[in-house]
Protein backbone atom coordinates (compact mmCIF):
# COMPACT_ATOMS: atom_id res chain seq x y z
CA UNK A 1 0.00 0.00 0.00
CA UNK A 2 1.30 3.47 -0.97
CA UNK A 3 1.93 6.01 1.65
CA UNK A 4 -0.36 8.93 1.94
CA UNK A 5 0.49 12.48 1.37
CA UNK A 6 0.59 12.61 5.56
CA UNK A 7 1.86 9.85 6.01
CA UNK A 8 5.01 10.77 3.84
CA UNK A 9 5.04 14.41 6.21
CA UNK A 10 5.04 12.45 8.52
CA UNK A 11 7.23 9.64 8.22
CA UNK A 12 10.32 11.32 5.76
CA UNK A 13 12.89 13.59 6.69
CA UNK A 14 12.67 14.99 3.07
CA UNK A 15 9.90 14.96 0.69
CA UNK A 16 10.90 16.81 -3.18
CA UNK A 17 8.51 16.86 -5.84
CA UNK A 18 9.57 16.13 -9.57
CA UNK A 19 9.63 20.10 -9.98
CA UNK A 20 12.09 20.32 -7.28
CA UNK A 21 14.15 17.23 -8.09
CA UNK A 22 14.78 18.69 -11.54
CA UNK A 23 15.87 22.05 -10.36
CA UNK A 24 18.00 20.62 -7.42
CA UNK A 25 19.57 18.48 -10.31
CA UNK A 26 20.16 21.50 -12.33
CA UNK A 27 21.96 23.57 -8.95
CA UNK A 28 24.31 20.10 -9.27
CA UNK A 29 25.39 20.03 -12.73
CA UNK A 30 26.24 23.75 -12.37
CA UNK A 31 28.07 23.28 -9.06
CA UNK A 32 29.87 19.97 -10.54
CA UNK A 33 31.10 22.24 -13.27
CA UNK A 34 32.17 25.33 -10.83
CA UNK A 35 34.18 22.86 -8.74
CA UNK A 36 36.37 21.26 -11.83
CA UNK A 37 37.80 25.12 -12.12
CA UNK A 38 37.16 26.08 -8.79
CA UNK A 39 38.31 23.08 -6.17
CA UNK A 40 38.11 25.02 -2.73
CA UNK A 41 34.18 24.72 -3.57
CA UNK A 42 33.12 21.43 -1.48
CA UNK A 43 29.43 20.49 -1.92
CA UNK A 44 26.54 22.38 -1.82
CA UNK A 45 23.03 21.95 -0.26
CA UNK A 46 19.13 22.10 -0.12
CA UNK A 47 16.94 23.29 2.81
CA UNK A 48 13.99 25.09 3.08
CA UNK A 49 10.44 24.17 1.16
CA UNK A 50 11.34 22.80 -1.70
CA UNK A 51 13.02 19.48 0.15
CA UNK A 52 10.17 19.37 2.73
CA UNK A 53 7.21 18.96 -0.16
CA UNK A 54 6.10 22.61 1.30
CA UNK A 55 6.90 24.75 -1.86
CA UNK A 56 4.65 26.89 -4.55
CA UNK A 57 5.47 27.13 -8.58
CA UNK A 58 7.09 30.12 -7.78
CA UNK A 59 9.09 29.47 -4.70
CA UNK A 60 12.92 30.00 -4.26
CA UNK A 61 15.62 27.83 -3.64
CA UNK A 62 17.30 27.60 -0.93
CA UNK A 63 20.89 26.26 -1.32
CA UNK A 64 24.05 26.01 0.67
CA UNK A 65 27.35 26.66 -0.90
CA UNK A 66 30.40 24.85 0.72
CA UNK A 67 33.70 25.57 0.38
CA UNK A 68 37.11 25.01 2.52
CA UNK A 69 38.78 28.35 2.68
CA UNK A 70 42.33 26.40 3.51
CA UNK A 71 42.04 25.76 -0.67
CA UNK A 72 40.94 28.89 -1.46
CA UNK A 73 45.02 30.64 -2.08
CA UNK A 74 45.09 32.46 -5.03
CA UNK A 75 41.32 32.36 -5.53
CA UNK A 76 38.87 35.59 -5.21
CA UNK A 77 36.24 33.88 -3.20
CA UNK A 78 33.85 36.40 -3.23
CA UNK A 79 34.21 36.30 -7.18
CA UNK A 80 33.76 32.58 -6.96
CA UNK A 81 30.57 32.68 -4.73
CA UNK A 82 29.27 35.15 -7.67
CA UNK A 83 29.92 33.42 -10.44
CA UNK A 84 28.08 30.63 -9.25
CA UNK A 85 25.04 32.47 -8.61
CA UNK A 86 25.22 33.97 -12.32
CA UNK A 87 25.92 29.98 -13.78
CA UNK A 88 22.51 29.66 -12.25
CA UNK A 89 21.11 32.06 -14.17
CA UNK A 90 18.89 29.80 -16.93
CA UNK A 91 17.15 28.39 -13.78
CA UNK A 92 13.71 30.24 -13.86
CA UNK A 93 13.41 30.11 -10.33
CA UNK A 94 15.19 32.35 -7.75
CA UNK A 95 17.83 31.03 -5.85
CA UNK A 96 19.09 32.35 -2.34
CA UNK A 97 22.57 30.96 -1.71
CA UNK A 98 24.18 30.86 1.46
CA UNK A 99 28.09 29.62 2.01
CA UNK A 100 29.78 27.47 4.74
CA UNK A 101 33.38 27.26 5.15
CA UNK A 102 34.61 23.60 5.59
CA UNK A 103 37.74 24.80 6.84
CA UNK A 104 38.18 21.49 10.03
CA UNK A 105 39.46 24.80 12.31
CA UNK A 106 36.49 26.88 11.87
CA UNK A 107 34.09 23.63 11.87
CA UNK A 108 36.20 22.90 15.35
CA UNK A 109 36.03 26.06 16.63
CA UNK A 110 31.88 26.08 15.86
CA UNK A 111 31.43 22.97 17.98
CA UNK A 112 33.56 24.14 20.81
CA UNK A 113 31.49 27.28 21.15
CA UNK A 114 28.66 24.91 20.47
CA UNK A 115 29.31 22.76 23.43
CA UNK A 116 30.48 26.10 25.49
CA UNK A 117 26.62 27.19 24.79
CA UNK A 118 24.87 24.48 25.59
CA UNK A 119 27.51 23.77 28.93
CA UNK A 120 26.29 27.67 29.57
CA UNK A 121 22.23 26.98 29.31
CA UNK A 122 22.93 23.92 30.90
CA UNK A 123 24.18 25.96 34.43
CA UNK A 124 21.72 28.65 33.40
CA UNK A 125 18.62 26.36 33.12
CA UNK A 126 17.97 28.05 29.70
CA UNK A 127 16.13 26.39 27.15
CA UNK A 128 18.55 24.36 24.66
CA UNK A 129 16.79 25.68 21.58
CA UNK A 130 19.68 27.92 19.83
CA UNK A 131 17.56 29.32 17.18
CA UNK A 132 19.81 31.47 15.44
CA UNK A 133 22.78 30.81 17.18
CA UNK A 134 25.49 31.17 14.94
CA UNK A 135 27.95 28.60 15.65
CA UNK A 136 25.10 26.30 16.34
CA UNK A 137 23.76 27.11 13.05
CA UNK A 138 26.87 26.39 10.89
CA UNK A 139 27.19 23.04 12.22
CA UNK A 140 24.05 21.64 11.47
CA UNK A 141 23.60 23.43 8.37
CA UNK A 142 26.52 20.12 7.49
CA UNK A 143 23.66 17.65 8.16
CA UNK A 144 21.14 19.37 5.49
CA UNK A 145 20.45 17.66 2.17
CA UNK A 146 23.36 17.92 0.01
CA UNK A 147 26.12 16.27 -2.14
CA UNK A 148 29.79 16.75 -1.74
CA UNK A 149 32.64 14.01 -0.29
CA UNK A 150 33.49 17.08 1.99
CA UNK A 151 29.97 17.47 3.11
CA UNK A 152 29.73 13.98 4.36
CA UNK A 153 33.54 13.38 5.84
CA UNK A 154 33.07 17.13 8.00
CA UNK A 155 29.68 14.89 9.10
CA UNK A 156 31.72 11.90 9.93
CA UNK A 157 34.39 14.35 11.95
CA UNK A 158 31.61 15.84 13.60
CA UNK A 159 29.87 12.85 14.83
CA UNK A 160 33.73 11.56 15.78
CA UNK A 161 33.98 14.40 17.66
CA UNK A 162 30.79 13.51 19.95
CA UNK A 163 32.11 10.54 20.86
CA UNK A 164 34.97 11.58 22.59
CA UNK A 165 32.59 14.47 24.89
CA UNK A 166 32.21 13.41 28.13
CA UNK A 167 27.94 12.95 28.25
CA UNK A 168 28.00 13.25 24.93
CA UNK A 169 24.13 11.78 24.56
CA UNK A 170 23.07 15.87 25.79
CA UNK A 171 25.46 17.62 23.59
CA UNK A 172 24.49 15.19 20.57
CA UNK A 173 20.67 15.21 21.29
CA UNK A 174 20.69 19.43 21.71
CA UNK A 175 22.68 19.29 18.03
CA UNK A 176 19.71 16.79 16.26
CA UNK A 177 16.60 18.54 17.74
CA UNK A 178 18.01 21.91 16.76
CA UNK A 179 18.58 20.63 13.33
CA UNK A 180 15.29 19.49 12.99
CA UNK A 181 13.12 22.36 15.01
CA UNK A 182 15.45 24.48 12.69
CA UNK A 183 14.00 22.89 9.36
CA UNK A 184 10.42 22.42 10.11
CA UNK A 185 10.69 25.83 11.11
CA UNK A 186 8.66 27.61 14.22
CA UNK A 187 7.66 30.36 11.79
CA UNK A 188 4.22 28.69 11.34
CA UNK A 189 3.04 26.79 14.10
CA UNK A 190 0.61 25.46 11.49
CA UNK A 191 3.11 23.13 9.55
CA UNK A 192 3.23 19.39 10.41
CA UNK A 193 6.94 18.26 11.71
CA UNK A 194 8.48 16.74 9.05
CA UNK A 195 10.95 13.72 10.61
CA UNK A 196 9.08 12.09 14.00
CA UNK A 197 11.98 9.31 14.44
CA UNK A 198 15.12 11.81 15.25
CA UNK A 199 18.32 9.52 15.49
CA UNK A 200 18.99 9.01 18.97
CA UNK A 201 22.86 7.56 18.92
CA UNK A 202 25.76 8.78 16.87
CA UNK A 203 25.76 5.43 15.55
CA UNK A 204 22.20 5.96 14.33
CA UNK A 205 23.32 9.17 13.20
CA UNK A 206 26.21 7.68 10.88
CA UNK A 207 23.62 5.36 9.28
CA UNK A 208 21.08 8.40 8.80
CA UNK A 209 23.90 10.79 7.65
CA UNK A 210 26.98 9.50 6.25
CA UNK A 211 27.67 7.63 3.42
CA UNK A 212 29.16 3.72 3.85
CA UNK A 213 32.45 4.77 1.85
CA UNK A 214 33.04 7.46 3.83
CA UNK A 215 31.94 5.61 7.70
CA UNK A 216 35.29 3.99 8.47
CA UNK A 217 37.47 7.50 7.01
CA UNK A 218 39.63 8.56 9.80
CA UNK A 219 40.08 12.53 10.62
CA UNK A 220 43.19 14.09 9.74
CA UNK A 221 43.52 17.80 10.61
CA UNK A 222 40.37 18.02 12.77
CA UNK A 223 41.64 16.60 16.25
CA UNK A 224 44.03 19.02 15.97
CA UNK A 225 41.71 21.60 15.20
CA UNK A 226 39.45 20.65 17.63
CA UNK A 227 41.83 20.02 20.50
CA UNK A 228 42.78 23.87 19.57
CA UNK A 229 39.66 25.30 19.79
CA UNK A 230 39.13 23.24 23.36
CA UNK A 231 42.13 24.90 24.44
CA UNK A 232 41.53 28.43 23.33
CA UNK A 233 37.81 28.41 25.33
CA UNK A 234 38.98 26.92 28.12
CA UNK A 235 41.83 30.02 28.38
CA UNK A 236 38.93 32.91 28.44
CA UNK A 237 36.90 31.20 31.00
């Protein structure tokens, strides 16, 4: 028996129409091409209502660039960034494009401050909802809809990093229900929640997230990075 319309809101994290699909498709070839001349450019994304079934004919897209600055030598980034919104020019929709540096010592230093935060509301009693949080924001904005080897080893690295927190099960549940309240969006109480079954483990969250290849990859760079950043916020408290 099929699933209903609900029962697809209900039961997927992601739900794209045939519309959306060809559009997202077309973001891909364009980005696929940008990276060959371009290689600092890592992956790019989808959030927003056209991957939660939610959009109109007209609606924008809503797409994540991401890139790893410690490539970018030589290259005029903000030029980059540009030309990649013209490429997408032939798509009749608009496009709003947001970028994410992949850079493991900025992606570090976002989940330190992340853990700082939630360590802080913890003491405070203040709710765990970051809402526009920035560091907060930039690593989950990793776990949206996307394509990119980058994209899914900075997951793996992430979820690594989890593992080695001491109660790790708070820090790892505040980062999955702010993803999610983040993408269903509070903005109209109205909407049904798109994902009920939120992974509850980091192992769950390696079979949700993260590719097989790319499951047994071992970080490089980000320890270090993220011993760094441990380092640097434990000196300023």
């Amino acid at each position: 028996m099929s699933e209903s319309g609900a029962q697809i809101l209900e039961n997927k994290r992601f739900v794209v129409s045939p519309e959306s699909i060809g559009l997202i498709k077309d973001v891909k070839a364009v980005f696929l091409e940008r990276q060959k001349q371009f290689p600092f450019l890592s992956g790019v994304g989808f959030y927003g209502s056209r991957v939660l079934g939610r959009e109109k004919k007209a609606s924008d897209i809503d797409i994540i660039l991401f890139y790893n600055s410690q490539r970018a030598s030589g290259f005029n980034q903000s030029g980059v960034f540009f030309n990649f919104a013209i490429n997408l020019g032939h798509i009749p929709n608009e496009t709003d494009i947001k970028t994410l540096d992949l850079n493991p010592a900025k992606i570090a230093s976002d989940l330190a401050s992340f853990k700082a935060e939630i360590d802080r509301r913890l003491i405070s009693g203040e709710s765990l909802n970051l809402g526009e949080y920035g560091p907060a924001k930039g690593i989950f904005s990793v776990f949206h809809l996307a394509v990119g080897d980058e994209v899914y080893i900075t997951r793996k690295n992430i979820l690594n990093s989890f593992r080695k927190m001491n109660e790790s099960d708070i820090y790892f549940a505040a980062l999955m229900n702010n993803l999610f309240q983040w993408e269903r969006s509070e903005k109209n109480p109205n909407r049904i929640p798109i994902y009920q079954n939120v992974p509850q483990t980091v192992s769950e969250a390696e079979q949700f997230f993260v590719t097989k290849n790319q499951r047994n990859l071992v970080p490089s760079n980000f320890r270090k990075a993220m011993r760094k950043a441990m380092i640097w916020l434990r000196k300023l408290k």
